[in-house]
N, C-alpha and C. Protein backbone atom coordinates (compact mmCIF):
# COMPACT_ATOMS: atom_id res chain seq x y z
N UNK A 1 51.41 187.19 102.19
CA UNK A 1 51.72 188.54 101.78
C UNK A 1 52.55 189.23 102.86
N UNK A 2 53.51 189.71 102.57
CA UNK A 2 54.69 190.95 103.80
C UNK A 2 54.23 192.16 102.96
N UNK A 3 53.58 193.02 104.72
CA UNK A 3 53.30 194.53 103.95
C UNK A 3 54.43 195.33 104.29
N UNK A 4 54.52 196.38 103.15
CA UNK A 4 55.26 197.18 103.11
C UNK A 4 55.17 198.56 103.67
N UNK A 5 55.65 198.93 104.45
CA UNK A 5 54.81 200.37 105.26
C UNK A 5 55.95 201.46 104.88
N UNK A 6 54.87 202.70 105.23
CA UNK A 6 56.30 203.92 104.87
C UNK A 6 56.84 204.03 105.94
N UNK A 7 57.94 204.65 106.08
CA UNK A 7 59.08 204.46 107.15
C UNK A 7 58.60 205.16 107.88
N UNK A 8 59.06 204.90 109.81
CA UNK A 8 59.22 205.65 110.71
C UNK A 8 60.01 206.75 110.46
N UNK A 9 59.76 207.91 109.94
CA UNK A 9 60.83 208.95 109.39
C UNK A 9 61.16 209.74 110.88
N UNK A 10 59.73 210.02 111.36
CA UNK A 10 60.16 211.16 112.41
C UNK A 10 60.07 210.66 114.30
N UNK A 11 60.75 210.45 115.13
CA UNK A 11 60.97 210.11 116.06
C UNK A 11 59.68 211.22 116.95
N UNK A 12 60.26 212.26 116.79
CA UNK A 12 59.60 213.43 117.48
C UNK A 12 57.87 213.49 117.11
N UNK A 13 57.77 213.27 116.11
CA UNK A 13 56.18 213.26 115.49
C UNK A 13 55.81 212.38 115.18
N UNK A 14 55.46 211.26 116.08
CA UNK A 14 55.37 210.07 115.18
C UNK A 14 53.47 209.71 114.43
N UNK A 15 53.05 210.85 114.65
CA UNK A 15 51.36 211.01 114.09
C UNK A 15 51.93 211.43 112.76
N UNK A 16 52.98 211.94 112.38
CA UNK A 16 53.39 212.93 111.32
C UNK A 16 52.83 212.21 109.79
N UNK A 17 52.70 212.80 108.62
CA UNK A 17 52.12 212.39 107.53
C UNK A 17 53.20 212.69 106.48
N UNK A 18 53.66 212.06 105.63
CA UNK A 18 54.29 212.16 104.27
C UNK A 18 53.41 212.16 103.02
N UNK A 19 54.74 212.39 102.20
CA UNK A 19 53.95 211.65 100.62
C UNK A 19 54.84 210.50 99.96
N UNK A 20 54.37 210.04 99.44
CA UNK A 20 54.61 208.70 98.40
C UNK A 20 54.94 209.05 97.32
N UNK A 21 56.08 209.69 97.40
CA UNK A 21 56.98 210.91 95.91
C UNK A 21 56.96 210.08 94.70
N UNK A 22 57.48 208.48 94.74
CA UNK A 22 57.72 207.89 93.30
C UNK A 22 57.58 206.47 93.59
N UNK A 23 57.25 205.77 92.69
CA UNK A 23 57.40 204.20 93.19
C UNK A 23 58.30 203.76 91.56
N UNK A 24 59.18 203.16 92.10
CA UNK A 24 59.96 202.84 91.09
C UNK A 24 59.65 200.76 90.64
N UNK A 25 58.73 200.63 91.07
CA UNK A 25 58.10 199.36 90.36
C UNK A 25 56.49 199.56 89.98
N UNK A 26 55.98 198.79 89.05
CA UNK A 26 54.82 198.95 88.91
C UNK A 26 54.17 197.73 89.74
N UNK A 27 52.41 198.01 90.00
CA UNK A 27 51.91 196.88 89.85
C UNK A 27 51.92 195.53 89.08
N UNK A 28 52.10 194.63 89.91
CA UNK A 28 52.54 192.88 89.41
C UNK A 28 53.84 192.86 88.98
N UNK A 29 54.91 193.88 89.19
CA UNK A 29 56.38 193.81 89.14
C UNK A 29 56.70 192.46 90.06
N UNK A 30 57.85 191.89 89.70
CA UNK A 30 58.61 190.74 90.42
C UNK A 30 59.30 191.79 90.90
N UNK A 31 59.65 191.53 92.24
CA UNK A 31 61.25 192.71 92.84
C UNK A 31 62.04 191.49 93.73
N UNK A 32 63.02 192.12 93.69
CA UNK A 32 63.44 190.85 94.97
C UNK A 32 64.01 191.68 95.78
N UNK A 33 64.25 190.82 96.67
CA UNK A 33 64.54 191.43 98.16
C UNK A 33 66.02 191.90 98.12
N UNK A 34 65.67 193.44 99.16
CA UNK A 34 66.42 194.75 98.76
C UNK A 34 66.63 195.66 97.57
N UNK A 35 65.62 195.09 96.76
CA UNK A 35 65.32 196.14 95.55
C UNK A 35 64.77 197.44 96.20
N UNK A 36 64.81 198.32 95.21
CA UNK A 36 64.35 199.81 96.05
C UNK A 36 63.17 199.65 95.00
N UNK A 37 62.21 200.30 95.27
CA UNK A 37 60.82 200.24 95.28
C UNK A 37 59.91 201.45 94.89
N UNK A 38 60.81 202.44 96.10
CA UNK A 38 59.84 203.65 96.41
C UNK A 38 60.96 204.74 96.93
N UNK A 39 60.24 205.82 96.66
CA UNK A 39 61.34 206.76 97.70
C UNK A 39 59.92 207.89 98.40
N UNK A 40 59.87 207.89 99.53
CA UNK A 40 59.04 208.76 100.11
C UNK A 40 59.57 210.20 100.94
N UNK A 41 58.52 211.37 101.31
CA UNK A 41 58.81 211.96 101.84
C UNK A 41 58.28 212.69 102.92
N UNK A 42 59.09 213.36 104.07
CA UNK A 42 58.43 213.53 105.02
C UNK A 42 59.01 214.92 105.87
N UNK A 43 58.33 216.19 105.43
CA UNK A 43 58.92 217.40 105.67
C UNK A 43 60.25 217.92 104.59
N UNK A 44 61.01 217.88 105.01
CA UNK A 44 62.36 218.12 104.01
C UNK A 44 63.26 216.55 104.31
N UNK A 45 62.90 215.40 104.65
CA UNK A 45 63.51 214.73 104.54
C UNK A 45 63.20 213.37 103.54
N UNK A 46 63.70 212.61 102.67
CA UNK A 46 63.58 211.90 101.82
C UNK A 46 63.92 210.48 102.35
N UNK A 47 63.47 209.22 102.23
CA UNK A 47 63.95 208.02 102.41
C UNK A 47 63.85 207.27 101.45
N UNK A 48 64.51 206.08 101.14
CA UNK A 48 64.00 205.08 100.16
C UNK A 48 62.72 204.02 100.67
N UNK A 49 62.52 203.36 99.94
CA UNK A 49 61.70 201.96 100.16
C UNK A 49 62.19 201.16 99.44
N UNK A 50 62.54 199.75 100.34
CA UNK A 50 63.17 198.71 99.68
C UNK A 50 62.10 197.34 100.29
N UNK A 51 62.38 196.61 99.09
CA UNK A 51 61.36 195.12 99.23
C UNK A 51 62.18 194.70 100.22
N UNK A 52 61.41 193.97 101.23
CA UNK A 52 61.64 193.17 102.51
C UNK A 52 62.03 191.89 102.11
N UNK A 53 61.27 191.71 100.88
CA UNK A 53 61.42 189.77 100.46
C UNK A 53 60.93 190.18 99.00
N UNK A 54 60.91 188.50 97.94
CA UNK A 54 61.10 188.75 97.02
C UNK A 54 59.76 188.25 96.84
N UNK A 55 59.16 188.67 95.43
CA UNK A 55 58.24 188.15 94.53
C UNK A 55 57.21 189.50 94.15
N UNK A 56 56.03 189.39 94.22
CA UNK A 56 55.55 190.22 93.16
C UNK A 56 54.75 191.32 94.14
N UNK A 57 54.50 192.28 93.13
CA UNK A 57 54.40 193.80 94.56
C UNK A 57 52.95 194.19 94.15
N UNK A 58 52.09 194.01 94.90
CA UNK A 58 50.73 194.78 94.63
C UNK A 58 50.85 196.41 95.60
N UNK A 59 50.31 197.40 94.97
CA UNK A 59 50.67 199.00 95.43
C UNK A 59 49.37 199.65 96.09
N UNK A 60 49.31 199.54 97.40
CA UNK A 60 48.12 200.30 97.58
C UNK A 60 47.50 201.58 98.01
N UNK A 61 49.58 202.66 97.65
CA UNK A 61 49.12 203.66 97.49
C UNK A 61 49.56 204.30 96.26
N UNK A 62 49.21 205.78 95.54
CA UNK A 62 49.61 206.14 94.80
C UNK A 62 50.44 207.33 94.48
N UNK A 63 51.27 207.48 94.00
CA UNK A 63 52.08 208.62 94.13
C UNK A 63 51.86 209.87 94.50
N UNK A 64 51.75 210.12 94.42
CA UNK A 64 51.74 212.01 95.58
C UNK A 64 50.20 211.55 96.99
N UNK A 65 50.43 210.42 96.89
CA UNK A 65 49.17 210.53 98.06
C UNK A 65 50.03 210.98 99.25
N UNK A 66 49.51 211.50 100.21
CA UNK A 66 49.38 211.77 101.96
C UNK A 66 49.50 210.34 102.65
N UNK A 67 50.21 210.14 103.15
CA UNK A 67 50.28 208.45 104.40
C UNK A 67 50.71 208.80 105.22
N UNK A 68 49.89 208.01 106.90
CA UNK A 68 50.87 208.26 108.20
C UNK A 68 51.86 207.12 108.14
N UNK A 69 52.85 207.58 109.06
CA UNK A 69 54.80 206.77 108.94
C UNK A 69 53.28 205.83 109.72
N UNK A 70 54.32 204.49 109.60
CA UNK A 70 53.58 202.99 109.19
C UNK A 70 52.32 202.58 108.55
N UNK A 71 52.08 203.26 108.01
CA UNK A 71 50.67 202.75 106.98
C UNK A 71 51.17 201.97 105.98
N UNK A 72 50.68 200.72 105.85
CA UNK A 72 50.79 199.77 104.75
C UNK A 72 50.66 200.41 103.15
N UNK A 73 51.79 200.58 102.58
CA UNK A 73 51.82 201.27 101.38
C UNK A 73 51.74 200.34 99.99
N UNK A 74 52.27 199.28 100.56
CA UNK A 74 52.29 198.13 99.43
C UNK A 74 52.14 196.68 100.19
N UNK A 75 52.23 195.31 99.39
CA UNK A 75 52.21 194.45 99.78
C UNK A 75 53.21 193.41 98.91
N UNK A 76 54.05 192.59 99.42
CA UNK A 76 54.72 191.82 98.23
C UNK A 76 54.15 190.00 98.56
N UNK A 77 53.74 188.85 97.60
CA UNK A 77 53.15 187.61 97.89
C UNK A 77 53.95 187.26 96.74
C-alpha cells in the first residue's frame, strides 16, 4: 500500500490543519498514477491531490473533515 497524505501546504505553520474539500474518486476506484484524486484546503489556499502510483484507492478521510498537512488521507494497493 503507498499512503497518500495531504500536502505540506504551509511552510510557516507546519502544525496547521485543513479540510478535505472533495475527493474526486470513490472508494475501490482504479486511478493511475498522476490522476487527481482530491483537492484540499488550507486557510485561503487550495491544492490538488494526485495518485503517486497506480491501482485501487481505499479513502480514509472524508470530505469536509479537519487533517494535519501530512496525515495519511488515503491509501492506493
Amino acid at each position: 500500500m503507498t499512503e497518500v497524505r495531504f500536502p505540506q501546504m504551509s511552510e510557516e505553520r507546519p502544525d496547521a490543519t485543513g479540510v478535505l474539500a472533495t475527493w474526486y474518486a470513490v472508494e475501490g476506484d482504479a486511478v493511475a498514477e498522476g490522476q487527481l484524486i482530491g483537492e484540499v484546503q488550507l486557510d485561503k489556499a487550495d491544492a490538488e491531490v494526485v495518485a503517486p502510483v497506480a491501482g485501487t484507492i481505499t479513502l480514509r478521510v472524508a470530505e469536509g473533515d479537519e487533517v494535519a498537512q501530512g496525515a495519511v488521507i488515503a491509501e492506493i494497493g
